[in-house]
C-alpha atoms as a PDB file:
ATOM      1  CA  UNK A   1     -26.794  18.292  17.655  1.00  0.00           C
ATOM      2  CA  UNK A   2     -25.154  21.119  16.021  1.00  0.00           C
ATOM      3  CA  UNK A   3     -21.767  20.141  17.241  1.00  0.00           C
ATOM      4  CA  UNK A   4     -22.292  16.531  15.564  1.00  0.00           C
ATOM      5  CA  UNK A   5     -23.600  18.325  12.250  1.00  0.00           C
ATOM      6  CA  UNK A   6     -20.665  20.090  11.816  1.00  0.00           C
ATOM      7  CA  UNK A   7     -17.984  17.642  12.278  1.00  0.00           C
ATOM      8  CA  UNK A   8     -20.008  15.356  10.144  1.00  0.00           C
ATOM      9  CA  UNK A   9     -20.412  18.029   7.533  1.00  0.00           C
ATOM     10  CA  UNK A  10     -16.870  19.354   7.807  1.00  0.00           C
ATOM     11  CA  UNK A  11     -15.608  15.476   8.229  1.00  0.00           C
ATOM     12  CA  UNK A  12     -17.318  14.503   4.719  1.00  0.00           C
ATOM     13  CA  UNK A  13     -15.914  17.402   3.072  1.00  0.00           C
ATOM     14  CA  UNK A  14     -12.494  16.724   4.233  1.00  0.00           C
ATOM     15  CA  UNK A  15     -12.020  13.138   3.237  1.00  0.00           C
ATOM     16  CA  UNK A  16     -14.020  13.682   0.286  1.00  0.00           C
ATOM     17  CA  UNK A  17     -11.625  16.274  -1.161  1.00  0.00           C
ATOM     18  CA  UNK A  18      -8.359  14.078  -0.159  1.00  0.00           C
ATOM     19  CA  UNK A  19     -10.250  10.819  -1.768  1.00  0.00           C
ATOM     20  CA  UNK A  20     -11.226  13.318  -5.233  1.00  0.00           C
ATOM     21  CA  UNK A  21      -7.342  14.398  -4.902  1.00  0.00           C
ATOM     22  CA  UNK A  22      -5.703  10.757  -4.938  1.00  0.00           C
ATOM     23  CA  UNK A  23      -8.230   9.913  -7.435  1.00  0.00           C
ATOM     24  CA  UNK A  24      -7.232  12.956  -9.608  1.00  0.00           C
ATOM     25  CA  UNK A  25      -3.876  12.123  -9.706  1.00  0.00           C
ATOM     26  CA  UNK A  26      -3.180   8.040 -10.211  1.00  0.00           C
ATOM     27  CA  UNK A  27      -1.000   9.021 -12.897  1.00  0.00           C
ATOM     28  CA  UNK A  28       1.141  11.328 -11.393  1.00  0.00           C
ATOM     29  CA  UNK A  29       4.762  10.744 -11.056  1.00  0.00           C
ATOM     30  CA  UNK A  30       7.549  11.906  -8.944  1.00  0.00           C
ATOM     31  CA  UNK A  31      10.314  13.254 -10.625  1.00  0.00           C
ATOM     32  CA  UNK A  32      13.701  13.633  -9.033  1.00  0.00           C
ATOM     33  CA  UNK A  33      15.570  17.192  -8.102  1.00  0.00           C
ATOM     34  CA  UNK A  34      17.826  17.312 -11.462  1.00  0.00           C
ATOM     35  CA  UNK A  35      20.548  19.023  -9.354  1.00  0.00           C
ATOM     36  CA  UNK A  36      22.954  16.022  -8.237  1.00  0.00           C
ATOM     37  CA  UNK A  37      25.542  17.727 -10.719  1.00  0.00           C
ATOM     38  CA  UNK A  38      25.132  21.257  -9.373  1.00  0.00           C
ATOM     39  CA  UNK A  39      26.905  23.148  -6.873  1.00  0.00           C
ATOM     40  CA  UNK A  40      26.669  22.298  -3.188  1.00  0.00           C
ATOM     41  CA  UNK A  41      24.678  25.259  -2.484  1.00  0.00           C
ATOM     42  CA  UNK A  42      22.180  24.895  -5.270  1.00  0.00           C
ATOM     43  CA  UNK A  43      21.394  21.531  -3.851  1.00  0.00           C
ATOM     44  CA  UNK A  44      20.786  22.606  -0.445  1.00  0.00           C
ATOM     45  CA  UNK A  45      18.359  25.455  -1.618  1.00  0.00           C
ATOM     46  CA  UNK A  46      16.552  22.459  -3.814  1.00  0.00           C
ATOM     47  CA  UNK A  47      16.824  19.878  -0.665  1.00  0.00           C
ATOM     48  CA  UNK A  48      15.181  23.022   1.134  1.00  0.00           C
ATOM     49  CA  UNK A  49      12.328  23.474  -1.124  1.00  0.00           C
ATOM     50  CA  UNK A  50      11.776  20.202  -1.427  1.00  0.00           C
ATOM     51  CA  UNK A  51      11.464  19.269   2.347  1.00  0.00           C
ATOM     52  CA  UNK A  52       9.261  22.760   2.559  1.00  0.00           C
ATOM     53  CA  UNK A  53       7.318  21.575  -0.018  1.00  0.00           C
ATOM     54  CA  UNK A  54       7.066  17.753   1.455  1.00  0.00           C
ATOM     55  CA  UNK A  55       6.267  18.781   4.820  1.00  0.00           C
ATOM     56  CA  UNK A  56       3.114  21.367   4.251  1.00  0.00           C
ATOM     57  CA  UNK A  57       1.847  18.443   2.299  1.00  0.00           C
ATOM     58  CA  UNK A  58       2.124  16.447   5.139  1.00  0.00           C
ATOM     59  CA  UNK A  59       0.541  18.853   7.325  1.00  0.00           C
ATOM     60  CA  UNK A  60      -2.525  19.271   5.286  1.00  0.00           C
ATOM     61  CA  UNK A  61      -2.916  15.665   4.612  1.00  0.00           C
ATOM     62  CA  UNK A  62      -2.399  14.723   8.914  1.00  0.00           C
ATOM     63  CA  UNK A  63      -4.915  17.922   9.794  1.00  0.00           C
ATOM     64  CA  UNK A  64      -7.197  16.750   7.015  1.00  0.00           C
ATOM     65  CA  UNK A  65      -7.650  13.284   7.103  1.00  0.00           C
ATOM     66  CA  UNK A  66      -6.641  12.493  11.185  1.00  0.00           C
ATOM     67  CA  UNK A  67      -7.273  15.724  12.082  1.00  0.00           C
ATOM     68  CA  UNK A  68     -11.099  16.071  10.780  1.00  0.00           C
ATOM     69  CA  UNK A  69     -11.332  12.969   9.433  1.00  0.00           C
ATOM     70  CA  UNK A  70     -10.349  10.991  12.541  1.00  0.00           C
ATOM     71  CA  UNK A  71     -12.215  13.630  14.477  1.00  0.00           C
ATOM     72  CA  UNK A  72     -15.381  12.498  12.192  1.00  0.00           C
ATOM     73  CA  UNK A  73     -14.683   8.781  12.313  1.00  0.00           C
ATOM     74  CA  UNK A  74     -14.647   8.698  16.569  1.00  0.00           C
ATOM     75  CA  UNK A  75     -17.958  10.770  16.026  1.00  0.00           C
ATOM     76  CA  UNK A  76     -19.455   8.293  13.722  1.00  0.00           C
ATOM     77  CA  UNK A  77     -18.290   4.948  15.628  1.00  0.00           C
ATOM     78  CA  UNK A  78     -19.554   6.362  18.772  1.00  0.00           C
ATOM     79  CA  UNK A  79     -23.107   7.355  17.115  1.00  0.00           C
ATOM     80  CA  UNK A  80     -23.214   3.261  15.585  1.00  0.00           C
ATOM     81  CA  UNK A  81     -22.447   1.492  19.138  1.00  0.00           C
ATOM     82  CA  UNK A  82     -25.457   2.116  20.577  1.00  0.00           C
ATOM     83  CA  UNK A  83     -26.822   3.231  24.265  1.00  0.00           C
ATOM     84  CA  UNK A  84     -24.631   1.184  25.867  1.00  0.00           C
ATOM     85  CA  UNK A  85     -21.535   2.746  25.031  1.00  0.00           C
ATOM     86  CA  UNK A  86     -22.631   6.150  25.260  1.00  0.00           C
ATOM     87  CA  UNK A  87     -21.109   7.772  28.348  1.00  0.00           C
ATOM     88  CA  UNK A  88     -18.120   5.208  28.897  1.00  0.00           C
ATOM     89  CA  UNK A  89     -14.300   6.079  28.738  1.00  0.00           C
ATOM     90  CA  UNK A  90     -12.217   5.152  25.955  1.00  0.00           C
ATOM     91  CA  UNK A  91      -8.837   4.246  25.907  1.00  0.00           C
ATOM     92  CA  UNK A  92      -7.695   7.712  26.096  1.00  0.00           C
ATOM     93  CA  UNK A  93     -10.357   8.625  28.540  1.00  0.00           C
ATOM     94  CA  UNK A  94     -12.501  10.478  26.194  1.00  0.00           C
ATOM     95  CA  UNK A  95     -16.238  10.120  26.638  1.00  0.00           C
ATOM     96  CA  UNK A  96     -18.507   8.256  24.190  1.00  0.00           C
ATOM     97  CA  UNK A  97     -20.954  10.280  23.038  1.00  0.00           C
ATOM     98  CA  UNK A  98     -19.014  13.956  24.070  1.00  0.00           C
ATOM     99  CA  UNK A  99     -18.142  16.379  21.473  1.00  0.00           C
ATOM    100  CA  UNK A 100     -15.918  19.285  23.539  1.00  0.00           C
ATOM    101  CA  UNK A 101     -13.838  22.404  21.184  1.00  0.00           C
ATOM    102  CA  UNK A 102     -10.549  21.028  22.707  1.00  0.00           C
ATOM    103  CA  UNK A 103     -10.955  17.779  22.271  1.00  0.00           C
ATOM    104  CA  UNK A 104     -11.378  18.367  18.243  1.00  0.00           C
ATOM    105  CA  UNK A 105      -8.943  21.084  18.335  1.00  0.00           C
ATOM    106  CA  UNK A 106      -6.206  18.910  19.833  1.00  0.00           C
ATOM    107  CA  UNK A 107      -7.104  16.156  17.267  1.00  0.00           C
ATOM    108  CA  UNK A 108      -6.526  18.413  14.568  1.00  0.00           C
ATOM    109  CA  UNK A 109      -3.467  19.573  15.157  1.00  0.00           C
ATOM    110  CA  UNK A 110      -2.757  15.987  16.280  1.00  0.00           C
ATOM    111  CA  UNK A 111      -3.307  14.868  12.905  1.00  0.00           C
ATOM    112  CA  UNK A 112      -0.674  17.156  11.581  1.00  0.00           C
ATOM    113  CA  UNK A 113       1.884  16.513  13.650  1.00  0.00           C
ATOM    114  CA  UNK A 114       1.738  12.486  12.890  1.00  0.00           C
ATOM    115  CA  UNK A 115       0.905  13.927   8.593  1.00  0.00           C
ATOM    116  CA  UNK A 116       4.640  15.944   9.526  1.00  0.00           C
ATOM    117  CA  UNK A 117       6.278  13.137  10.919  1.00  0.00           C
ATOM    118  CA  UNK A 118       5.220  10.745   7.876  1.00  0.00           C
ATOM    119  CA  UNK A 119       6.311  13.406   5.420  1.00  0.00           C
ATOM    120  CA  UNK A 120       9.648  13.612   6.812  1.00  0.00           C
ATOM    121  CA  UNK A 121       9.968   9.978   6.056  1.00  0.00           C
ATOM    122  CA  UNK A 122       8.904  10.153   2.900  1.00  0.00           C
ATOM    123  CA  UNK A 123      10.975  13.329   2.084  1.00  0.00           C
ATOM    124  CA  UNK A 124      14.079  10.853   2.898  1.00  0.00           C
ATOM    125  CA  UNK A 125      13.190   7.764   1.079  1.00  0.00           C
ATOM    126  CA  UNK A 126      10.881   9.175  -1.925  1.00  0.00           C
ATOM    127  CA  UNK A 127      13.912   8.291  -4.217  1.00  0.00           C
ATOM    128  CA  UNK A 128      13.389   4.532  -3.425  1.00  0.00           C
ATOM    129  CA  UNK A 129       9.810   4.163  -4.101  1.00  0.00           C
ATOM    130  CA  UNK A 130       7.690   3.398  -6.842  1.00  0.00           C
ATOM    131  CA  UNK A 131       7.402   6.534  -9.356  1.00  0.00           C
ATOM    132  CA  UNK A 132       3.771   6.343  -9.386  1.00  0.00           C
ATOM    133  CA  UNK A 133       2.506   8.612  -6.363  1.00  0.00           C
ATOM    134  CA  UNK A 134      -0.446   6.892  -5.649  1.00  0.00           C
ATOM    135  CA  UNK A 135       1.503   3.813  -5.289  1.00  0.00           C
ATOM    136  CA  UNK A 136       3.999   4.932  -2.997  1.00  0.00           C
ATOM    137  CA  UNK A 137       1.416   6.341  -0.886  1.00  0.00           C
ATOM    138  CA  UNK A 138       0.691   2.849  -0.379  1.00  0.00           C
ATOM    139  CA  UNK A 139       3.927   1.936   0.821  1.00  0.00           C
ATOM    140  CA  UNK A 140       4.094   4.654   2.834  1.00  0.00           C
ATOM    141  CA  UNK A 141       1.162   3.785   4.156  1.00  0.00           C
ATOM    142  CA  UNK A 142       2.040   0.390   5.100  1.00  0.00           C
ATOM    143  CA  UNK A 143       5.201   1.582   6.708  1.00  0.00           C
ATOM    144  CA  UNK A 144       3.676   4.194   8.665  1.00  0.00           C
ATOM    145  CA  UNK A 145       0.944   1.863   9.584  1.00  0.00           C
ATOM    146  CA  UNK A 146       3.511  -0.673  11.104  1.00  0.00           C
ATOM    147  CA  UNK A 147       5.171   2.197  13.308  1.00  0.00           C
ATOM    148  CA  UNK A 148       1.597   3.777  14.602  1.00  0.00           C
ATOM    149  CA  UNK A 149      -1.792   1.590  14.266  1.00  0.00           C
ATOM    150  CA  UNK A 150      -1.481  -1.073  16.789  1.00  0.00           C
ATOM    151  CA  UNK A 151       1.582   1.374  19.281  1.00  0.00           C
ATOM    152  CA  UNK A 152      -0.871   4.346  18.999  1.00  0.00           C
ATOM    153  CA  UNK A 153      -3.831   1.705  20.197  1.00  0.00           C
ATOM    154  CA  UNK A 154      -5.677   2.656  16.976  1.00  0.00           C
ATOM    155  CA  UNK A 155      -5.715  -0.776  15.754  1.00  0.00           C
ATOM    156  CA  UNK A 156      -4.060  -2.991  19.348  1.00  0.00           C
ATOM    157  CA  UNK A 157      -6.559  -6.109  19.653  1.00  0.00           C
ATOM    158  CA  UNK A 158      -6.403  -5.640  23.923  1.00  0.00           C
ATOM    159  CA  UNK A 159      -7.170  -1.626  23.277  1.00  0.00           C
ATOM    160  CA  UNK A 160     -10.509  -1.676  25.731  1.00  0.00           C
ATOM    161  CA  UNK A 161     -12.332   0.800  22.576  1.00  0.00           C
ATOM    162  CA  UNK A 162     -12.940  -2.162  20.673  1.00  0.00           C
ATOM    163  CA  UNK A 163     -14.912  -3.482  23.729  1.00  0.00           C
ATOM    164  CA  UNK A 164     -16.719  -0.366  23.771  1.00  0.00           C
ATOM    165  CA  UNK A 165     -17.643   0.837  20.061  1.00  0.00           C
ATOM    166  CA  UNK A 166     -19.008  -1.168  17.374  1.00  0.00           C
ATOM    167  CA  UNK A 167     -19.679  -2.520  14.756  1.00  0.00           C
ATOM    168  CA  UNK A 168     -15.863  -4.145  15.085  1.00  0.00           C
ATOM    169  CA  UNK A 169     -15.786  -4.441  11.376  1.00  0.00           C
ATOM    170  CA  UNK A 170     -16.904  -0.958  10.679  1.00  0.00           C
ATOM    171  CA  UNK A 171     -14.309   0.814  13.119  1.00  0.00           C
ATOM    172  CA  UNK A 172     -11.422  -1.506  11.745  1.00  0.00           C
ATOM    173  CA  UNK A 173     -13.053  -0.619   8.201  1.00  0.00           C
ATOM    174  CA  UNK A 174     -12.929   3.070   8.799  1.00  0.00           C
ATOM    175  CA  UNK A 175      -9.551   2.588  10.190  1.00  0.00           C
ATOM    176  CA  UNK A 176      -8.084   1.042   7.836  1.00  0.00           C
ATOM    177  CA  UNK A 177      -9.179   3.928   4.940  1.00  0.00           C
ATOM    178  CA  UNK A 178      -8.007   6.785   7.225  1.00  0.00           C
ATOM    179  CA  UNK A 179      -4.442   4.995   7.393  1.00  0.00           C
ATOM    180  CA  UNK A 180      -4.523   4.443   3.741  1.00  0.00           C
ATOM    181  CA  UNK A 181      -6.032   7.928   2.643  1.00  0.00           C
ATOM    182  CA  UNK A 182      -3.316   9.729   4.668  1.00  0.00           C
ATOM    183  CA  UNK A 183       0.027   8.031   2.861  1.00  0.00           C
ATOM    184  CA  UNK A 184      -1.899   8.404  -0.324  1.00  0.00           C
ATOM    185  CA  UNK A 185      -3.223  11.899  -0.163  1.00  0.00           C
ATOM    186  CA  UNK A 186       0.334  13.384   1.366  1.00  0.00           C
ATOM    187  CA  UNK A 187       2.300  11.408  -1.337  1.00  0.00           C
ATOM    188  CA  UNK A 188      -0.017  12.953  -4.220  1.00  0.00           C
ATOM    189  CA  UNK A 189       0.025  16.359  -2.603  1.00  0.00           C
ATOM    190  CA  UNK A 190       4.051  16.356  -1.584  1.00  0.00           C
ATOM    191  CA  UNK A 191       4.731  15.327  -5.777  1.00  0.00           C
ATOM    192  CA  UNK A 192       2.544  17.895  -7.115  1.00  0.00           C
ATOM    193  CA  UNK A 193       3.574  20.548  -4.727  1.00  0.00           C
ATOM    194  CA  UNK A 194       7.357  19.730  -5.275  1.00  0.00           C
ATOM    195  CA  UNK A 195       7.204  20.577  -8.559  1.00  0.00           C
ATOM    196  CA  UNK A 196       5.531  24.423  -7.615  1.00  0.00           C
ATOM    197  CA  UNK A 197       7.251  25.002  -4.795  1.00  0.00           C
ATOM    198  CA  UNK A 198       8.780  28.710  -4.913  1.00  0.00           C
ATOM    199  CA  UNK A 199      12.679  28.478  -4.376  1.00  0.00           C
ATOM    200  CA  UNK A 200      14.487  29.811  -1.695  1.00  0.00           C
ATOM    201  CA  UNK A 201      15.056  33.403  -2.379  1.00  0.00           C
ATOM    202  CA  UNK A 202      15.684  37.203  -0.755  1.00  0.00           C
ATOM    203  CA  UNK A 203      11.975  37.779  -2.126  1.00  0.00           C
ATOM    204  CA  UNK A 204       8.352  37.332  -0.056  1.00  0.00           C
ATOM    205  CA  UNK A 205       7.643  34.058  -2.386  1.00  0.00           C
ATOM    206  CA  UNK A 206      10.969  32.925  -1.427  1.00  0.00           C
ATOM    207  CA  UNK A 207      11.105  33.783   2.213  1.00  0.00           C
ATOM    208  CA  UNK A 208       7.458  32.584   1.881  1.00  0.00           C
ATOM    209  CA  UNK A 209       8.278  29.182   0.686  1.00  0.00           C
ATOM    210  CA  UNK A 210      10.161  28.412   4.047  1.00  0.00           C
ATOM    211  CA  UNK A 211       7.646  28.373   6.536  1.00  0.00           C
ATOM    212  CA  UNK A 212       6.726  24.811   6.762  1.00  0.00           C
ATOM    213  CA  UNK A 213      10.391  24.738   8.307  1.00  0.00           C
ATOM    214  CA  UNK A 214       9.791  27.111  10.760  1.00  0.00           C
ATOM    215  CA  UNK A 215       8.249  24.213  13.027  1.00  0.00           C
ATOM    216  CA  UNK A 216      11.176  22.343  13.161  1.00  0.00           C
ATOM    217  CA  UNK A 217      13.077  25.062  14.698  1.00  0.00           C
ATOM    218  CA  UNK A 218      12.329  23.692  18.605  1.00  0.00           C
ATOM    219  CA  UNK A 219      13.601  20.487  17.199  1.00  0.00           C
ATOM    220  CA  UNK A 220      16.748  22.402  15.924  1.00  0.00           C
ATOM    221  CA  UNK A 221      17.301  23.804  18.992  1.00  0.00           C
ATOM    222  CA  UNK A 222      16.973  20.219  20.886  1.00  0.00           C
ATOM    223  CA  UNK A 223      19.774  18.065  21.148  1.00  0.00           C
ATOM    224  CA  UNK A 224      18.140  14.975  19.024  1.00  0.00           C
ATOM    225  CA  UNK A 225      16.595  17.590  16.453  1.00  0.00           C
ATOM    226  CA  UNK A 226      20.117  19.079  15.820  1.00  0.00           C
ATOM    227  CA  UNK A 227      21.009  15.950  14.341  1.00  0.00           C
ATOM    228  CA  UNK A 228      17.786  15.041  13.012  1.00  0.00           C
ATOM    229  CA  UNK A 229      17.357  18.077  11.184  1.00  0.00           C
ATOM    230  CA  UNK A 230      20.612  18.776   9.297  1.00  0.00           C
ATOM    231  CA  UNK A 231      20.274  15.146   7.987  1.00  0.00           C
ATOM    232  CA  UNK A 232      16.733  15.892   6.416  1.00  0.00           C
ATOM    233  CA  UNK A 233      18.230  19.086   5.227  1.00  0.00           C
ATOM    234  CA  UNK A 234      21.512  17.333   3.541  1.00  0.00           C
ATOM    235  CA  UNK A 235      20.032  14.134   2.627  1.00  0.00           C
ATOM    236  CA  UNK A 236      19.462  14.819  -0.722  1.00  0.00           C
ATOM    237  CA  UNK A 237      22.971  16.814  -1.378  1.00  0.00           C
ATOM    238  CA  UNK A 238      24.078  13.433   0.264  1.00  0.00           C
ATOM    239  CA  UNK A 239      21.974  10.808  -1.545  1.00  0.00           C
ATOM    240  CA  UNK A 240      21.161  11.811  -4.880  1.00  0.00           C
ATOM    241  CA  UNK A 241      18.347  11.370  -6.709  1.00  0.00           C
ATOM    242  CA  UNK A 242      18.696   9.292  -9.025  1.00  0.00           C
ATOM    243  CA  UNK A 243      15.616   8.262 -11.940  1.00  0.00           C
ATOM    244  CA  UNK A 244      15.056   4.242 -11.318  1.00  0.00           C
ATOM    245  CA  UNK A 245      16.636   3.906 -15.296  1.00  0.00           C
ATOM    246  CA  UNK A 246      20.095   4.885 -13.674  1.00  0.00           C
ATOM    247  CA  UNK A 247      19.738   3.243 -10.486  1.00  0.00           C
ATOM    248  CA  UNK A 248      22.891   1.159  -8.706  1.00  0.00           C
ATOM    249  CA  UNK A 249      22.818  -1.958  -7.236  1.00  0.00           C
ATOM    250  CA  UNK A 250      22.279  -0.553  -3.509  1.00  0.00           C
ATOM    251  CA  UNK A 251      19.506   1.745  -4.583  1.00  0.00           C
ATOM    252  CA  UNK A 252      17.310  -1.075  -5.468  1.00  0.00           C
ATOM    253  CA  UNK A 253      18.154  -3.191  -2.484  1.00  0.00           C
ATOM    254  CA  UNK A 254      17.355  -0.151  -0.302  1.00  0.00           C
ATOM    255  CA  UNK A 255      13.595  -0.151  -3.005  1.00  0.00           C
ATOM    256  CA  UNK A 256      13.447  -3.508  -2.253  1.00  0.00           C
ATOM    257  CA  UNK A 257      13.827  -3.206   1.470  1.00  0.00           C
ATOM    258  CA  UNK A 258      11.281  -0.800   1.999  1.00  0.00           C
ATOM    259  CA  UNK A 259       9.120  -3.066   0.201  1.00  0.00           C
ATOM    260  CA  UNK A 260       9.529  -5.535   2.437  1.00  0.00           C
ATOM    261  CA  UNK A 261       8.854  -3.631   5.377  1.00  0.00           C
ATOM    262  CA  UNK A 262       5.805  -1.992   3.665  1.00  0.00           C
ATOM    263  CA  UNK A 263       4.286  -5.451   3.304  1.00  0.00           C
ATOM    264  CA  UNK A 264       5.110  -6.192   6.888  1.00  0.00           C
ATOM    265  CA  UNK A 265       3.475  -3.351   8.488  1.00  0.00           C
ATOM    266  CA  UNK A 266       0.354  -3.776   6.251  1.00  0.00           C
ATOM    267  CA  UNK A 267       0.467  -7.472   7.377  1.00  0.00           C
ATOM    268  CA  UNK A 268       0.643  -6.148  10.977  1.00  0.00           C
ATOM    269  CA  UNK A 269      -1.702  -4.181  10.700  1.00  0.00           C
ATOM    270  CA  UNK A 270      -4.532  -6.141   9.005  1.00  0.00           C
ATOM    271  CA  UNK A 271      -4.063  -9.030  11.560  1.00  0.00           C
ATOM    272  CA  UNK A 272      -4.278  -6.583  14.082  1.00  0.00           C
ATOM    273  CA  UNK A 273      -7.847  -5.887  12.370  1.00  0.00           C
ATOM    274  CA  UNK A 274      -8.848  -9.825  11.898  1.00  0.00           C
ATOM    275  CA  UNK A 275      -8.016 -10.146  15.641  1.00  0.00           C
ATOM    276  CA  UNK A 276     -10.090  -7.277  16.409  1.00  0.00           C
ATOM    277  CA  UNK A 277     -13.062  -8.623  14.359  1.00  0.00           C
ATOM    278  CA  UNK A 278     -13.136 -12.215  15.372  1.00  0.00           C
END
C-alpha cells in the first residue's frame, strides 16, 4: 500500500510538472548558435554547451516521464486489469501486481538513458525542425516513436502484456501520452536551457556546465562511441545553423525528410495501437 501511494503520488507529480512545462512554453522558439562566422574554437565551446545543455534536458525529461512516469503507468495498468492478471509475468518477466526498489530504480534510470539517446538526436537535427518547440517535440516524438514503441514491445500487437493488462484502450492511451510528453517536454526543456547554459570555462560554472558529458565518456572510450561522439561534438562547427529565413535548398529537403519520417513513425505507431485495441 505505501509502495503504490508513493509511486502514484510521485508519478502524478512528475508528469504533471512536464505537462505544466510544455504547456508553459507553446510559444517558445529555438534559436540557432549565432557562431557559424566565428572561430573554430568558439564553435566547438558553443557545440559543447549546447549538447551539455541538450542532453541534461534529455535526462530529466527520460527519468521524469519513463522513468516515474512509466514506473506510474505499469502501476496503474496493473491496478485496472483486475484479479486475473495479478500475479502473472509480463513480457519482461515482471510480476503484475509487484512493486520491488530495483525494479523502479532500474526504470528510472532506464528512462534517462532512452530521454539521452533522444536528445542526442535532437541535438543533431534541431536545425531542421519546426522553430516552435512544442512542435518539434512532436516530430521528435514521432521519430523516436518509430525507432522504440513497437522494437521495445511497448506498443508490438503479439507483446503477450496486452493479453495480460487491460483496459487495451487505456494502456495504448497512456502509452501513447508518455511517448508524446517525453519529445515534447525534452524539446521545451533542451530550448530553454540552451539559451542559459553556462559556457565552457576555467571557472566552477564552466567546468560545471560539462557534466552532462561526462556520461558519454565510456562511449568515448568504445570503438563505436569514438566516432559517435566527435560527430555530436563537431556537428554543429560542421553543419551550421542556419535561421529557416536563410535556409538552402538541401536544408529544407533534409526539414522535409524528417517530416516524412515523423509522420511514418507516428503512423507506425498508432496502427500498432488500433491493432492492439481491436
Amino acid at each position: 500500500m505505501i509502495a503504490n501511494l508513493v509511486i502514484g503520488v510521485l508519478g502524478v507529480a512528475a508528469l504533471g510538472l512536464c505537462a505544466t512545462m510544455v504547456a508553459r512554453h507553446l510559444t517558445l522558439e529555438w534559436t540557432p548558435s549565432g557562431v557559424s562566422g566565428e572561430p573554430r574554437q568558439t564553435r566547438m565551446a558553443d557545440a559543447a554547451q549546447r549538447l551539455s545543455a541538450t542532453l541534461a534536458a534529455g535526462f530529466v525529461a527520460g527519468a521524469l516521464v519513463v522513468g516515474v512516469g512509466g514506473r506510474f503507468f505499469m502501476r496503474v495498468v496493473g491496478a485496472t486489469s483486475g484479479d486475473s492478471a495479478q500475479g502473472r509475468l509480463t513480457e519482461a518477466s515482471e510480476v503484475v501486481g509487484r512493486v520491488t526498489i530495483g525494479g523502479s530504480v532500474f526504470f528510472f534510470f532506464f528512462g534517462a538513458v532512452i530521454g539521452v539517446l533522444g536528445a542526442a538526436g535532437l541535438y543533431l537535427f534541431r536545425a531542421w525542425l519546426p522553430l516552435k518547440s512544442v512542435t518539434a517535440g512532436v516530430l521528435g516524438a514521432g521519430v523516436g516513436a518509430g525507432l522504440l514503441a513497437r522494437p521495445t514491445d511497448l506498443l508490438a500487437p503479439e507483446s503477450i502484456d496486452f493479453e495480460i493488462l487491460g483496459p487495451r484502450w487505456f494502456a495504448v492511451g497512456f502509452a501513447v501520452v508518455l511517448i508524446l510528453l517525453l519529445g515534447t517536454t525534452t524539446c521545451v526543456l533542451a530550448d530553454r536551457w540552451v539559451q542559459r547554459w553556462p559556457k565552457p570555462a576555467l571557472s566552477i560554472r564552466g567546468v560545471c556546465g560539462l557534466l552532462p558529458l561526462l556520461p558519454l565518456l565510456p562511449l568515448i572510450l568504445s570503438g563505436p562511441g569514438g566516432v559517435i561522439i566527435p560527430v555530436l561534438l563537431a556537428g554543429r562547427t560542421v553543419w551550421p545553423e542556419r535561421r529557416q529565413v536563410d535556409s538552402t535548398p538541401k536544408d529544407r529537403v533534409i526539414a522535409a525528410v524528417l517530416i516524412v519520417v515523423a509522420a511514418a513513425g507516428w503512423m507506425w505507431t498508432l496502427a500498432a495501437g488500433v491493432e492492439i485495441v481491436f
